[in-house]
C-alpha atoms as a PDB file:
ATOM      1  CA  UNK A   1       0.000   0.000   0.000  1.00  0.00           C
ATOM      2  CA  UNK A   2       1.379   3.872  -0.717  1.00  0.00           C
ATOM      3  CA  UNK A   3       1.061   5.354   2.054  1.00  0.00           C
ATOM      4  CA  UNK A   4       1.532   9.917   1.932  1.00  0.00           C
ATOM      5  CA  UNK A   5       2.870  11.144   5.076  1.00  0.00           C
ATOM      6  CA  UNK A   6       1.525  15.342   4.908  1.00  0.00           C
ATOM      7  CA  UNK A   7       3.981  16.682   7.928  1.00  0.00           C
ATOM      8  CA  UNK A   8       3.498  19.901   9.872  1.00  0.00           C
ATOM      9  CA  UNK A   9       5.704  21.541  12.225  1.00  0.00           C
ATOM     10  CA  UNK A  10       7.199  24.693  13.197  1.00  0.00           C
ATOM     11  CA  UNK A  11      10.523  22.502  14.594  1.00  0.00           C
ATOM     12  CA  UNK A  12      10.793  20.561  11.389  1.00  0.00           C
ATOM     13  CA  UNK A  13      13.247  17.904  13.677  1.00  0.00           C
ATOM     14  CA  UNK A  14      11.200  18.414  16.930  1.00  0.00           C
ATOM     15  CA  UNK A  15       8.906  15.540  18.392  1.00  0.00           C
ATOM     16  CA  UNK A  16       7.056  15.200  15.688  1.00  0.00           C
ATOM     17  CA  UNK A  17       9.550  14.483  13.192  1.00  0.00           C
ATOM     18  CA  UNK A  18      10.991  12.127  15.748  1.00  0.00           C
ATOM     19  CA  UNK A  19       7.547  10.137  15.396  1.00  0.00           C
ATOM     20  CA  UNK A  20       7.466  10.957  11.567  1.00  0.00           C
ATOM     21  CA  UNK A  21      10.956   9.129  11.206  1.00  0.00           C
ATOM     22  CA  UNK A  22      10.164   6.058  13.413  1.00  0.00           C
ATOM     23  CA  UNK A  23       7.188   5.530  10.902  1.00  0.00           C
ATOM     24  CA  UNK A  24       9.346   5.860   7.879  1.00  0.00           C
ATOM     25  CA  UNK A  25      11.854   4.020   9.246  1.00  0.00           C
ATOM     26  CA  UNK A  26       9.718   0.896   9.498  1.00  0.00           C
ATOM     27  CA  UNK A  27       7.125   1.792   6.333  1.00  0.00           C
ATOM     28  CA  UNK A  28       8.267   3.006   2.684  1.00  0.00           C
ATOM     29  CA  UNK A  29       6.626   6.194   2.313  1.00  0.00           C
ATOM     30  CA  UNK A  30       6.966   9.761   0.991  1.00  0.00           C
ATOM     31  CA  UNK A  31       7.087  12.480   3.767  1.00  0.00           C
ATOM     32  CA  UNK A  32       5.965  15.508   2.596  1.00  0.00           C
ATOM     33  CA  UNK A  33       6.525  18.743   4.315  1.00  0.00           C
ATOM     34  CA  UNK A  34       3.407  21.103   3.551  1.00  0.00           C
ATOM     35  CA  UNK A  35       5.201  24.048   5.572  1.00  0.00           C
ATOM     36  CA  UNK A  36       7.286  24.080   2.588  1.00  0.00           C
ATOM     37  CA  UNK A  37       4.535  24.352  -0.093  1.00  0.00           C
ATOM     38  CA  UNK A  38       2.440  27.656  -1.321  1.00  0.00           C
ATOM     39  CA  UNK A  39      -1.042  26.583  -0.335  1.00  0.00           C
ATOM     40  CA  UNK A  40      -3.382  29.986  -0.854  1.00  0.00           C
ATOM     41  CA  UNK A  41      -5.581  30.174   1.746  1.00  0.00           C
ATOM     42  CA  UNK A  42      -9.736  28.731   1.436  1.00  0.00           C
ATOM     43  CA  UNK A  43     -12.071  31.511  -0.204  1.00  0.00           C
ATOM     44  CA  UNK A  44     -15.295  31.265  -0.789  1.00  0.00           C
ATOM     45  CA  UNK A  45     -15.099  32.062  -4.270  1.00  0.00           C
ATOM     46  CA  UNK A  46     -12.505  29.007  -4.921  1.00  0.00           C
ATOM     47  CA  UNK A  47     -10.558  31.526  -7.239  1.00  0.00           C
ATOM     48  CA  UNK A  48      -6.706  30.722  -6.014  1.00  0.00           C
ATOM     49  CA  UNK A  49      -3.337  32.233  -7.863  1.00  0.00           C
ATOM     50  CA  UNK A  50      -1.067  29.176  -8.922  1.00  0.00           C
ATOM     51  CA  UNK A  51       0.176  27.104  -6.387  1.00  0.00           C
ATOM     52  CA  UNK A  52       0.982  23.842  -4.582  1.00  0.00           C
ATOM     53  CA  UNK A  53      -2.154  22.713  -3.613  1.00  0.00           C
ATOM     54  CA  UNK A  54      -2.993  20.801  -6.883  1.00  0.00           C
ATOM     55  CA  UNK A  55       0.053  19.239  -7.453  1.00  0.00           C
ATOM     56  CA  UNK A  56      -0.087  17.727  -4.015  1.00  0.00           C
ATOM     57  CA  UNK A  57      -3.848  16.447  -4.714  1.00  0.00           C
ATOM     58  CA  UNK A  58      -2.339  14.547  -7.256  1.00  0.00           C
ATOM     59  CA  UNK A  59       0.306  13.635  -4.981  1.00  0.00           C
ATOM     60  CA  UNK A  60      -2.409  12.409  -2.543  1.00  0.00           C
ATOM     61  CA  UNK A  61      -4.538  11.075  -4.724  1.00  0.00           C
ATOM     62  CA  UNK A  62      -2.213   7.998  -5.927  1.00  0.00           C
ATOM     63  CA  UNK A  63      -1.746   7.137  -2.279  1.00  0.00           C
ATOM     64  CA  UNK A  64      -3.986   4.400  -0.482  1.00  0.00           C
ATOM     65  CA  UNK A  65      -2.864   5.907   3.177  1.00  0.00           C
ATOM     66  CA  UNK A  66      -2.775   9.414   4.192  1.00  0.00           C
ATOM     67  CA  UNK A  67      -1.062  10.328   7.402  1.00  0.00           C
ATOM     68  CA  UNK A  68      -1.593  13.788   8.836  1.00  0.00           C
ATOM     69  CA  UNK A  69       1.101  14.301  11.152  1.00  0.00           C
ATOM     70  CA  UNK A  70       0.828  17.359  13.315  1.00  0.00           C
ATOM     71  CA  UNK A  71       2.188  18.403  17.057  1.00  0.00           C
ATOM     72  CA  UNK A  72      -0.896  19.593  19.179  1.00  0.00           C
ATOM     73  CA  UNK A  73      -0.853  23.802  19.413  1.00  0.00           C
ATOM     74  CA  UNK A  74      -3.786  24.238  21.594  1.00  0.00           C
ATOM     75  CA  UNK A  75      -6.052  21.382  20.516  1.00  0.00           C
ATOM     76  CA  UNK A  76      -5.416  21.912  16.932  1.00  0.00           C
ATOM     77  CA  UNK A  77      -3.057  21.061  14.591  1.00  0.00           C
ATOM     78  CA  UNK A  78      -0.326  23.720  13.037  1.00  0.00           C
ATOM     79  CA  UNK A  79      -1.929  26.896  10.947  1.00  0.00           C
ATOM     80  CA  UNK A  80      -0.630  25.222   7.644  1.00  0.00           C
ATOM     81  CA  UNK A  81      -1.874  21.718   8.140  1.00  0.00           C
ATOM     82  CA  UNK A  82      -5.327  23.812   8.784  1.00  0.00           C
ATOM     83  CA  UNK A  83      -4.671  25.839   5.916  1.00  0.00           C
ATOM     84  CA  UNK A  84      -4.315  22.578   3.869  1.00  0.00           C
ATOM     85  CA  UNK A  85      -7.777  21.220   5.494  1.00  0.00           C
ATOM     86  CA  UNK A  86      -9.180  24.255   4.925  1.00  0.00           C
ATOM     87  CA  UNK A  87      -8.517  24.255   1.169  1.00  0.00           C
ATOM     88  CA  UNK A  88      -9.697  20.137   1.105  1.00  0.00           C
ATOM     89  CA  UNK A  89     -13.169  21.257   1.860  1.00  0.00           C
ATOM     90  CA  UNK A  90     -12.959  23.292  -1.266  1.00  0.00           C
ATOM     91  CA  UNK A  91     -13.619  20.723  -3.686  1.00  0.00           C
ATOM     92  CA  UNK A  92     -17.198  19.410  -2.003  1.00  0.00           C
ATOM     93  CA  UNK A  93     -17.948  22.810  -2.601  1.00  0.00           C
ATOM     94  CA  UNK A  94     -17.237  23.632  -6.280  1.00  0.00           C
ATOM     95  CA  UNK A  95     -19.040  21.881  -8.489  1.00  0.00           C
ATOM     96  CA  UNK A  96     -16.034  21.463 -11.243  1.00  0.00           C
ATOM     97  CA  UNK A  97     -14.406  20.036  -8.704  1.00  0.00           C
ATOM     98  CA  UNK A  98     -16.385  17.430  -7.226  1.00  0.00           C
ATOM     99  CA  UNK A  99     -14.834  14.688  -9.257  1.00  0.00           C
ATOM    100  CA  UNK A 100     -11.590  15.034  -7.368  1.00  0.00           C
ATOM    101  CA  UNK A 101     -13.062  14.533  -4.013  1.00  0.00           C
ATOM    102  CA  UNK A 102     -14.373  11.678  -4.683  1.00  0.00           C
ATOM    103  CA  UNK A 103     -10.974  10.822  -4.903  1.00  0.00           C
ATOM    104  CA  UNK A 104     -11.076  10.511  -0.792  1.00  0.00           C
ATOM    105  CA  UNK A 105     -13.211   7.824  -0.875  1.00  0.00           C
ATOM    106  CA  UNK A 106     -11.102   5.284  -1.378  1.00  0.00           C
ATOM    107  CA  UNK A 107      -8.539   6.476   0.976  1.00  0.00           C
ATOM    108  CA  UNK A 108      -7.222   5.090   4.306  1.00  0.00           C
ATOM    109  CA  UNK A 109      -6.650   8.271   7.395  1.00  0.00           C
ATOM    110  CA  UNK A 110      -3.593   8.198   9.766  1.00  0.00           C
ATOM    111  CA  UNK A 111      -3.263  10.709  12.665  1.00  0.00           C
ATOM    112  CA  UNK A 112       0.105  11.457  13.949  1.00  0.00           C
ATOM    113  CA  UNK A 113       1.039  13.600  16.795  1.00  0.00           C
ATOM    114  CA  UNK A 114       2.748  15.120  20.132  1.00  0.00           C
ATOM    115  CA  UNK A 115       2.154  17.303  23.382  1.00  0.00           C
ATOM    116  CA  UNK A 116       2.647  17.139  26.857  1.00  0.00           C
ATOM    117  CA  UNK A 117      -0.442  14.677  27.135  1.00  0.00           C
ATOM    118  CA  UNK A 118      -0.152  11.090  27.557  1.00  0.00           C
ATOM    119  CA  UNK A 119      -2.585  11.035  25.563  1.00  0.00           C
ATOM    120  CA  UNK A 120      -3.921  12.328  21.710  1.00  0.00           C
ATOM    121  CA  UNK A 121      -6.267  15.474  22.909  1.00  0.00           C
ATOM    122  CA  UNK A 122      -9.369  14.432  22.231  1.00  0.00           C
ATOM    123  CA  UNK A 123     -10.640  17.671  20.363  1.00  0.00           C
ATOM    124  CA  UNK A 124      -7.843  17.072  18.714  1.00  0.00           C
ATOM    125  CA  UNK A 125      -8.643  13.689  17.738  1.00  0.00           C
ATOM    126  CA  UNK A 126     -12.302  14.855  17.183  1.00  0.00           C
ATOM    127  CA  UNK A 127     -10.909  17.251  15.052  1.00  0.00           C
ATOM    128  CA  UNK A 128     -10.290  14.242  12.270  1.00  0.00           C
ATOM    129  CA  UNK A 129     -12.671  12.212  12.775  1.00  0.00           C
ATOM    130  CA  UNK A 130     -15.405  14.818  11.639  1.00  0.00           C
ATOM    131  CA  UNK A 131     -12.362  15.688   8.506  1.00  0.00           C
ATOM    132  CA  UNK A 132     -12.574  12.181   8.136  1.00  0.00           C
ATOM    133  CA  UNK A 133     -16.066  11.605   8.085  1.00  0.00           C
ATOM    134  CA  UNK A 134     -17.220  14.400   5.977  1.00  0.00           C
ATOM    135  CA  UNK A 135     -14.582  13.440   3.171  1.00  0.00           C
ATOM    136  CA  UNK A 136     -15.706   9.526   3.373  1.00  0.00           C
ATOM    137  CA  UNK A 137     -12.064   8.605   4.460  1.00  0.00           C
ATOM    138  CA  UNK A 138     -11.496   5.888   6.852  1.00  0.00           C
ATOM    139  CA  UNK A 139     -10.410   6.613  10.273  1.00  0.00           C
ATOM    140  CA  UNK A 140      -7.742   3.761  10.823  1.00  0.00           C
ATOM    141  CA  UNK A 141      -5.051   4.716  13.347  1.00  0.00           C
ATOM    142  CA  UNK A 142      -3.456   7.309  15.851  1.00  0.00           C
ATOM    143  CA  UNK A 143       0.045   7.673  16.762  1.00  0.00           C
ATOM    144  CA  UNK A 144       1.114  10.107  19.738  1.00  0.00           C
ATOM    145  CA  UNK A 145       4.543  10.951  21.394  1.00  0.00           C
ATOM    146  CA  UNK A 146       4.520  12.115  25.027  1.00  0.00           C
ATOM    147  CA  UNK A 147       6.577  14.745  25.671  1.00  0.00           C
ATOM    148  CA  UNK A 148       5.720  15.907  29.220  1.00  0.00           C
ATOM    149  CA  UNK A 149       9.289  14.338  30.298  1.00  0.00           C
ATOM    150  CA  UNK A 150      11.382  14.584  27.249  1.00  0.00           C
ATOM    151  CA  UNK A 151      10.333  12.265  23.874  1.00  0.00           C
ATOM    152  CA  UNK A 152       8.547   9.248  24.918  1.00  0.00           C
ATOM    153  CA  UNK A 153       6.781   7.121  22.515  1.00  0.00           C
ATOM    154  CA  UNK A 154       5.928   2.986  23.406  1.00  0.00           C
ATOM    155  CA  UNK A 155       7.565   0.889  20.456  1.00  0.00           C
ATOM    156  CA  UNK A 156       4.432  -1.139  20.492  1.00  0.00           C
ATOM    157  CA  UNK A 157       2.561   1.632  19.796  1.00  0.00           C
ATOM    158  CA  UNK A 158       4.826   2.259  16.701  1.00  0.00           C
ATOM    159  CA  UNK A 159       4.597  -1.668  15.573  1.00  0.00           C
ATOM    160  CA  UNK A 160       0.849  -1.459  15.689  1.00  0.00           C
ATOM    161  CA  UNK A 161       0.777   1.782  13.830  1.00  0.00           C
ATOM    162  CA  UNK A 162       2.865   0.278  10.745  1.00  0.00           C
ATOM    163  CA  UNK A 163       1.234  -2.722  10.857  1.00  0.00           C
ATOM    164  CA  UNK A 164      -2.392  -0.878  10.353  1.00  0.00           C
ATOM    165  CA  UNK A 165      -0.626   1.169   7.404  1.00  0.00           C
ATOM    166  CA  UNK A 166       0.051  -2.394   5.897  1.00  0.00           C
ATOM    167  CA  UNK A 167      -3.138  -3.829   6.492  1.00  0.00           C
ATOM    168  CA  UNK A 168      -6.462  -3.247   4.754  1.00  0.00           C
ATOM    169  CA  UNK A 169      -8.704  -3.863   7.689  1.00  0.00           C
ATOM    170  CA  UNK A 170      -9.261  -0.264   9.602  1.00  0.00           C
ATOM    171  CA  UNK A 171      -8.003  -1.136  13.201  1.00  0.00           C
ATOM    172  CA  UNK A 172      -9.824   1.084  16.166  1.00  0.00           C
ATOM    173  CA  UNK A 173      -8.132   3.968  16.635  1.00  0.00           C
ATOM    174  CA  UNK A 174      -6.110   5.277  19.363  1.00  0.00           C
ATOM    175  CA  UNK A 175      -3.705   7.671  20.581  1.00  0.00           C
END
């Protein structure tokens, strides 16, 4: 399975990378770091200059896994993973566009992500399953690194998570 990794970060090697990179390391994927791409902001008239966010649709749309990976900044993800969100909702809206969401469909969601919490936040966990659900992608997996006492992150954790990437059956998911 092809499996999209769509990373977020202000600290492009802080905890989240750390968790990004123990996912690669154990699963062939492409990382992709969407701080680095010119995504226009949503607008309700879906007019947008030339940029990224096409090119990484296509990107996204040959891939049966997408994993949003994303430290926790107040119970949200990072402004340009929202950004990129934001503009996803764009194509249930415009009707010459509608084709390529159905493009979600058929796609497999990954959440990956740190804080201070033991645990995933749930609003921020919330947070994709509604994405999730209103795009018709399935919710498989969470992945989250502690980091109340340095990086902490159970290797079990990490072995389940790349196993559910490799594996067509949507596991419950958990953070």
């Amino acid at each position: 399975m092809k499996t999209i990794i769509l990373f977020s970060s202000a600290n492009k090697n802080g905890n989240t990378a750390k968790t990004v990179d123990k996912v690669h390391a154990d699963h062939q994927c492409e990382v992709i770091h969407i701080d680095e791409l010119d995504i226009t902001p949503y607008r309700y008239d879906n007019q947008y200059p030339d940029d990224d966010f096409y090119n990484l649709l296509n990107r996204i749309s040959d891939a049966d896994n997408i994993v949003f990976a994303s430290p926790v900044y107040w119970y949200a993800v990072t402004a340009p993973m929202k950004n990129l969100i934001d503009r996803m909702t764009e194509l249930s809206e415009s009707p010459k566009l509608k084709s390529q969401h159905q493009v979600f469909k058929t796609k497999r969601g990954f959440v990956v992500s740190s804080s201070g919490n033991r645990r995933m936040c749930p609003v921020f966990r919330a947070f994709f399953s509604e994405f999730f659900a209103y795009n018709k992608i399935s919710y498989v997996a969470t992945l989250h690194a502690c980091t109340r006492s340095g990086y902490s992150i159970d290797d079990n954790e990490i072995e389940r998570f790349n196993n559910a990437l490799n594996n067509a059956t949507p596991l419950h998911h958990r953070g």
